[in-house]
Protein backbone atom coordinates (compact mmCIF):
# COMPACT_ATOMS: atom_id res chain seq x y z
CA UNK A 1 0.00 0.00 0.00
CA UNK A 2 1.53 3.29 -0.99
CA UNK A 3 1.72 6.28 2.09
CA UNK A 4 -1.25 8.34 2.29
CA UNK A 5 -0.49 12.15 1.90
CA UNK A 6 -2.25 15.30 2.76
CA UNK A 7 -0.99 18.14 0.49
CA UNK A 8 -2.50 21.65 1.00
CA UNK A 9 -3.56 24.15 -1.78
CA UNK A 10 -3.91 27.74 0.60
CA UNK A 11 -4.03 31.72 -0.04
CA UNK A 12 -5.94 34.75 0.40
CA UNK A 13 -10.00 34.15 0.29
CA UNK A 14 -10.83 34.94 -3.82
CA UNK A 15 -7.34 33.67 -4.58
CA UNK A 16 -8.98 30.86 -6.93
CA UNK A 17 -7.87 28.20 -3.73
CA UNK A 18 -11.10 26.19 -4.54
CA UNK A 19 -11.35 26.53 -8.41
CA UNK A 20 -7.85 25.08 -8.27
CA UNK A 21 -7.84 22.71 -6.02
CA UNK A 22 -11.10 20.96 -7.45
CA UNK A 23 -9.34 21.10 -10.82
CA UNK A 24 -6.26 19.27 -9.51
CA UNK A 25 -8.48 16.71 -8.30
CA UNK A 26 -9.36 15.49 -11.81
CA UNK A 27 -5.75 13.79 -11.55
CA UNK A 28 -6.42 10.14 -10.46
CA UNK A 29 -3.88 10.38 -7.71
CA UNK A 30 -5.61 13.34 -5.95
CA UNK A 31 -8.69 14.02 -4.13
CA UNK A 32 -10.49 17.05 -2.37
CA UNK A 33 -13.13 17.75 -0.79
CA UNK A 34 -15.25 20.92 0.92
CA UNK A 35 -13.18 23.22 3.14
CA UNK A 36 -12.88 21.83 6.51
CA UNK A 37 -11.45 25.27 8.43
CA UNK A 38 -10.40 23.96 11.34
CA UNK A 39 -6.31 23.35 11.39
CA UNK A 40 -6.18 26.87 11.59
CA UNK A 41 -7.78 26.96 14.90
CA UNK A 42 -5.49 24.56 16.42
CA UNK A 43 -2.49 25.63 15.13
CA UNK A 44 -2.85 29.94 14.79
CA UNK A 45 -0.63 31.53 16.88
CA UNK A 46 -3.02 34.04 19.08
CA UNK A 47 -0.64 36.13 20.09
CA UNK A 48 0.29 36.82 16.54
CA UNK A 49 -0.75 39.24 13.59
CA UNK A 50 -3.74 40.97 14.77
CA UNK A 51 -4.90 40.21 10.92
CA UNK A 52 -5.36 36.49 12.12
CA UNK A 53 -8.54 37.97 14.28
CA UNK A 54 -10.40 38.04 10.96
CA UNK A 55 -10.21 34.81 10.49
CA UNK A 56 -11.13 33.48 14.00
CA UNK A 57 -14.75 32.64 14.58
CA UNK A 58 -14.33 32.27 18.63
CA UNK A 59 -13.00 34.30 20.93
CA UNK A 60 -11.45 30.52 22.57
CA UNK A 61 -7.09 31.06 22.73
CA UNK A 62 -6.60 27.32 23.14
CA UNK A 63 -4.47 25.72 20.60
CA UNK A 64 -2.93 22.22 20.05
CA UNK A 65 0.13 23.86 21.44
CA UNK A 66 -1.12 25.25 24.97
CA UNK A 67 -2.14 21.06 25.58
CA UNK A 68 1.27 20.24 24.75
CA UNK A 69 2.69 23.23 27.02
CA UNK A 70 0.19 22.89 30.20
CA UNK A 71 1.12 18.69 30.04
CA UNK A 72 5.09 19.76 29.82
CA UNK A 73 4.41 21.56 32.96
CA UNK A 74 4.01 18.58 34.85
CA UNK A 75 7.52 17.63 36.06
CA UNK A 76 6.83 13.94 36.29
CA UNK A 77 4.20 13.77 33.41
CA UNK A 78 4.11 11.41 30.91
CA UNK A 79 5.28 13.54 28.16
CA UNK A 80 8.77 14.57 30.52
CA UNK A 81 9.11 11.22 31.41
CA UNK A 82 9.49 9.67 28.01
CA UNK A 83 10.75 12.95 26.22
CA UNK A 84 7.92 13.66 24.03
CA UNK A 85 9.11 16.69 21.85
CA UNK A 86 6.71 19.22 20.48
CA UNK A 87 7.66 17.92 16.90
CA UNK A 88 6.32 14.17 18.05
CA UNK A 89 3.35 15.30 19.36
CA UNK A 90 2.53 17.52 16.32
CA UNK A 91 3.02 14.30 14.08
CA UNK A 92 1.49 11.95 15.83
CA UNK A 93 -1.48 13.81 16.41
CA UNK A 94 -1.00 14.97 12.40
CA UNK A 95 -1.37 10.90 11.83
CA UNK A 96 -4.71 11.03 13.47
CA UNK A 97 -5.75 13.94 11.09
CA UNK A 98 -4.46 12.18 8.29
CA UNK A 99 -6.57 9.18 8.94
CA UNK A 100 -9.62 10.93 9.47
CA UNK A 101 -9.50 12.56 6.01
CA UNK A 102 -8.24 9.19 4.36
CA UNK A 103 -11.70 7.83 5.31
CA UNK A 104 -13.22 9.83 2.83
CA UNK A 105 -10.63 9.59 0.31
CA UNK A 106 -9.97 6.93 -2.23
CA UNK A 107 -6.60 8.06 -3.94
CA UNK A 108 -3.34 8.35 -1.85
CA UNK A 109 -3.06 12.18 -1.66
CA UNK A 110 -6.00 13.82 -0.28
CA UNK A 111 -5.81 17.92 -1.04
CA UNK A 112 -7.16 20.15 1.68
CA UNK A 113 -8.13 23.71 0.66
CA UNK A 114 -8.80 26.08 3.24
CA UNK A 115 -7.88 29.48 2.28
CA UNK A 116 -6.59 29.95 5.98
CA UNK A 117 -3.87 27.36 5.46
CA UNK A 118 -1.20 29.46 3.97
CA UNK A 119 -0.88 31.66 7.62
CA UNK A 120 0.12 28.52 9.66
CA UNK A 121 2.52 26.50 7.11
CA UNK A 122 5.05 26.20 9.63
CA UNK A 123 2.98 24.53 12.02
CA UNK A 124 1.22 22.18 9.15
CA UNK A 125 4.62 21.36 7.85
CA UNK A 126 5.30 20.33 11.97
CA UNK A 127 2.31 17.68 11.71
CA UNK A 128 2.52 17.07 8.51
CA UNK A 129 6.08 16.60 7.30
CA UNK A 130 6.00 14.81 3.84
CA UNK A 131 2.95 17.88 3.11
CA UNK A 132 3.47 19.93 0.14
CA UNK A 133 1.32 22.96 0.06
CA UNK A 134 0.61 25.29 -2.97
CA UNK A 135 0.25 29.09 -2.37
CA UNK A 136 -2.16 30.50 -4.56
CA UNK A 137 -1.45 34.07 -5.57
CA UNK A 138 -4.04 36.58 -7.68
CA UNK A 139 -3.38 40.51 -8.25
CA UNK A 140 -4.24 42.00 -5.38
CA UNK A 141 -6.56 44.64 -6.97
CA UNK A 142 -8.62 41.54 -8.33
CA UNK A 143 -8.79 39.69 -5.10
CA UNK A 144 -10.25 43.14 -3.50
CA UNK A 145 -12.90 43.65 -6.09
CA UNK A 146 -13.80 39.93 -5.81
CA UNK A 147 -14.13 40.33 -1.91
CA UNK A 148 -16.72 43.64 -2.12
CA UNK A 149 -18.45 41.73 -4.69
CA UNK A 150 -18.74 38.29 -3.36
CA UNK A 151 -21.93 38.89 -0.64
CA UNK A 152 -19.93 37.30 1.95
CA UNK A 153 -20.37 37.96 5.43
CA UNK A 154 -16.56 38.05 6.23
CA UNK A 155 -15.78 41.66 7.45
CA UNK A 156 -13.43 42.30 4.33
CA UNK A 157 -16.43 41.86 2.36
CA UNK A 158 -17.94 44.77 3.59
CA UNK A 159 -15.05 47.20 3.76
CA UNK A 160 -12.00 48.43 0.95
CA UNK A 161 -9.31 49.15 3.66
CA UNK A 162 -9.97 45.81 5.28
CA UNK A 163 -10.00 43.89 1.99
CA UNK A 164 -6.62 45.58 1.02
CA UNK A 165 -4.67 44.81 4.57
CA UNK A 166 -6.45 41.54 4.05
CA UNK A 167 -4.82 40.67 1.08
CA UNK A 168 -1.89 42.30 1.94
CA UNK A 169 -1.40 39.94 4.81
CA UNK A 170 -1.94 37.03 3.28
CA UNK A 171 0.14 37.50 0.09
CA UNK A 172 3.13 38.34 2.28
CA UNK A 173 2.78 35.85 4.73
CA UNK A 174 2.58 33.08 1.97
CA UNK A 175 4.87 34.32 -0.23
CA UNK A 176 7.70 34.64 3.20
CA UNK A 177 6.53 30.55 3.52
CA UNK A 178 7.33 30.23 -0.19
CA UNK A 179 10.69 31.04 0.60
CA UNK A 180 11.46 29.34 3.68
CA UNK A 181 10.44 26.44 2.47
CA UNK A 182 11.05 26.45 -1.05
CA UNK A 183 10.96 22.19 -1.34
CA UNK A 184 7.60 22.11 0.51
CA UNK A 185 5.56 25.21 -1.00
CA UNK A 186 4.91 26.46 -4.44
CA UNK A 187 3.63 29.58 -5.69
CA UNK A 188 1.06 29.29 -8.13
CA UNK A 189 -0.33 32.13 -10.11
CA UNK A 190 -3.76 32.79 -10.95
CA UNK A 191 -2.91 34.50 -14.33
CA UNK A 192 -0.63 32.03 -14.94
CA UNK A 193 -3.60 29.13 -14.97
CA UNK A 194 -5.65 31.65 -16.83
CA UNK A 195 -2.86 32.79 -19.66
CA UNK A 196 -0.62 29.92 -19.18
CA UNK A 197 -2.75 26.96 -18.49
CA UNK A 198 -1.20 23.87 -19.07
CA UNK A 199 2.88 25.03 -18.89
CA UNK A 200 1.22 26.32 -14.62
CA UNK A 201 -0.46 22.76 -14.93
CA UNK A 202 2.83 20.47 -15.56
CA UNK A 203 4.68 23.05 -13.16
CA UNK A 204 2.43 21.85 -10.23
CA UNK A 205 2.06 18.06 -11.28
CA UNK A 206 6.64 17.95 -11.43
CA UNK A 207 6.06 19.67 -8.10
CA UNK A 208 3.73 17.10 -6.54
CA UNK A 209 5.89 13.89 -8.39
CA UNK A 210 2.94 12.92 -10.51
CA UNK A 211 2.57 12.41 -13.95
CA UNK A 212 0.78 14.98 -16.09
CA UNK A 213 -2.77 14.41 -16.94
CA UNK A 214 -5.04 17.29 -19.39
CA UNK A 215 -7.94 16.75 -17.44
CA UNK A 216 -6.80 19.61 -14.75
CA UNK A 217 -6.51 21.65 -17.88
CA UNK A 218 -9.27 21.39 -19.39
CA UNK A 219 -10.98 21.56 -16.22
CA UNK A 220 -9.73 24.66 -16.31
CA UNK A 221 -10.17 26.10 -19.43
CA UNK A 222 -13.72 25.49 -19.57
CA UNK A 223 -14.84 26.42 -15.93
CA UNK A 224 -15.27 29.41 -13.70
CA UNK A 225 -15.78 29.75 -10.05
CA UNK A 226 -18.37 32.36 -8.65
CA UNK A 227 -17.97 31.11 -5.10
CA UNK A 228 -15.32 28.76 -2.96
CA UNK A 229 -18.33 28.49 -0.61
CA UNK A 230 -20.56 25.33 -0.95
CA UNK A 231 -18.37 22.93 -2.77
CA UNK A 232 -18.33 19.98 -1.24
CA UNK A 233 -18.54 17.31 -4.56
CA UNK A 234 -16.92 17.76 -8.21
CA UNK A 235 -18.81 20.60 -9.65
CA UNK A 236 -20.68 21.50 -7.33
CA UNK A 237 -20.35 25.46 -7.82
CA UNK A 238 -22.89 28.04 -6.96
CA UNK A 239 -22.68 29.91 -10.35
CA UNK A 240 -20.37 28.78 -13.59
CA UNK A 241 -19.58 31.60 -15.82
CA UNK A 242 -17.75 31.90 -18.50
CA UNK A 243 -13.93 31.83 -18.06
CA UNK A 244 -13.15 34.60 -20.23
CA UNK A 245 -14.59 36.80 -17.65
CA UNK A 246 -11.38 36.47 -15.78
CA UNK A 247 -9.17 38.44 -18.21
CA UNK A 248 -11.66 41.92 -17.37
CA UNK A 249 -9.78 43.41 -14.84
CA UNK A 250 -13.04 45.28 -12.09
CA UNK A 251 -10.58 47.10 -10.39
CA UNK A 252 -9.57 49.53 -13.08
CA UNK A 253 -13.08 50.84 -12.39
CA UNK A 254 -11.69 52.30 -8.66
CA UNK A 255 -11.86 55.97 -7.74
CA UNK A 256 -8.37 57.10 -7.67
CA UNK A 257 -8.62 57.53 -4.14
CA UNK A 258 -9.45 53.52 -4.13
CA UNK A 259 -6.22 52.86 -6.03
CA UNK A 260 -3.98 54.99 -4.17
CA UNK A 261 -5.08 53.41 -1.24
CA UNK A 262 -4.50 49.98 -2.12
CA UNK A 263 -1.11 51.36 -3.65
CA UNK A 264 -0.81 52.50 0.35
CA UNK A 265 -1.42 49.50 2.10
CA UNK A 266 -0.24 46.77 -0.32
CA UNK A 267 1.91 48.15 -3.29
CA UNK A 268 5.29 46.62 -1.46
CA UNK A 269 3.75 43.23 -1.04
CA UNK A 270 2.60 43.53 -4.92
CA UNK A 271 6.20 44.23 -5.72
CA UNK A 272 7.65 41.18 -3.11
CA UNK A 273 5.22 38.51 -4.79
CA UNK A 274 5.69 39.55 -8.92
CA UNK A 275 2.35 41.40 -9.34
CA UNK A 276 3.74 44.85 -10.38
């Protein structure tokens, strides 16, 4: 039997994450699934970028790691006595995870896409170690206009600042993974699967160690995502439209106080990720 993986596709809500991931998953070696949004909450770090409050949906601060911590404190605890590190904790429990999602998986690499994964790789690449994750990067300006447009109740969906430091955190957070951990997590541009289809395509299969197959391009090609929301089998989108949709830029339709804003907040990140 070959080893069961969980790889990770993650990025900034609007980022294409879902289209993507349900497109890789018409390889025969991969498999995903509806979001399941809750690694984040055991592994955040809640003492970290005040962005990451977005995200949370409880005011809780208990993570996987304050269980390890408050058991450490126990002097002659099981985990002291037999010299269980952090990193062995974090992968054993990661095995549990991983066989949890296996039970509703029939290839050997199960793809999880929850936007949200892309702020905690370091502590996914601590449970999981063999994970690869892809970080799925769109122009900033589109991801914005996408956001105020998408009927959401998120708070970025509602406000332009928000939606700009949004992305803005995101893109730099992933893109800083990207680099830390070059063998473990790819960037993966949304023009690039829109302008460049299949030459993005074969860069991500080479990535993952799996043979090319078209039907992730022409999965592609012939499909557009309204929502990431709601997808829980193959196709199962709120809206289809029409692919070609994606190469009419909304933004260029901002005030110029809009753009100079975004400009403000997130024209260095634009610059550190390629986008400008």
């Amino acid at each position: 039997m070959k080893h069961k993986k969980i790889y990770f596709v993650g990025g900034c809500p609007r980022s294409a994450t879902s289209a993507f991931s349900w497109a890789l998953a018409e390889h025969t070696d991969l498999t995903t699934s509806a979001e399941s949004n809750f690694l984040f909450y055991l592994l955040r770090d809640v003492t970290g970028n005040p962005m990451d409050k977005l995200i949370n949906k409880t005011s809780k601060k208990h993570t996987i790691f304050d269980s390890y911590e408050i058991a450490k404190e126990v002097s002659d605890g099981w985990f002291n006595k037999h010299e269980v590190t952090l990193e062995d904790y974090l992968a054993y429990m990661g095995e549990g995870v991983k066989k949890m999602f296996m039970q509703h998986c029939d290839t050997d690499i199960f793809l999880e896409q929850s936007p949200e994964n892309i702020l905690i790789v370091d502590k996914l690449l601590l449970m999981f170690p063999d994970a690869k994750v892809i970080n799925m990067i769109r122009d900033g300006r589109e991801v914005v206009s996408s956001m105020l447009k998408s009927g959401f109740s998120a708070p970025w969906s509602k406000d332009f600042k928000l939606a700009c430091e949004t992305w803005n955190h995101f893109a730099k957070k992933g893109y800083e993974f990207s680099q830390k951990y070059p063998n473990q997590v790819i960037n993966v541009y949304q023009k690039d699967l829109v302008y460049d289809t299949e030459n993005a395509v074969r860069k991500v299969f080479r990535f993952f160690e799996l043979d090319f197959e078209s039907n992730t391009v022409e999965y592609l090609q012939t499909k557009r995502v309204n929502s990431s929301y709601g997808n829980d089998e193959k196709n199962n989108f709120k809206t289809a439209k029409d692919p070609a949709l994606l190469k009419q830029p909304q933004w260029e339709k901002w005030t110029n106080k809009e753009k100079k804003q975004f400009e403000n907040i997130a024209g260095e990140t634009m610059a550190l990720v390629g986008l400008s």
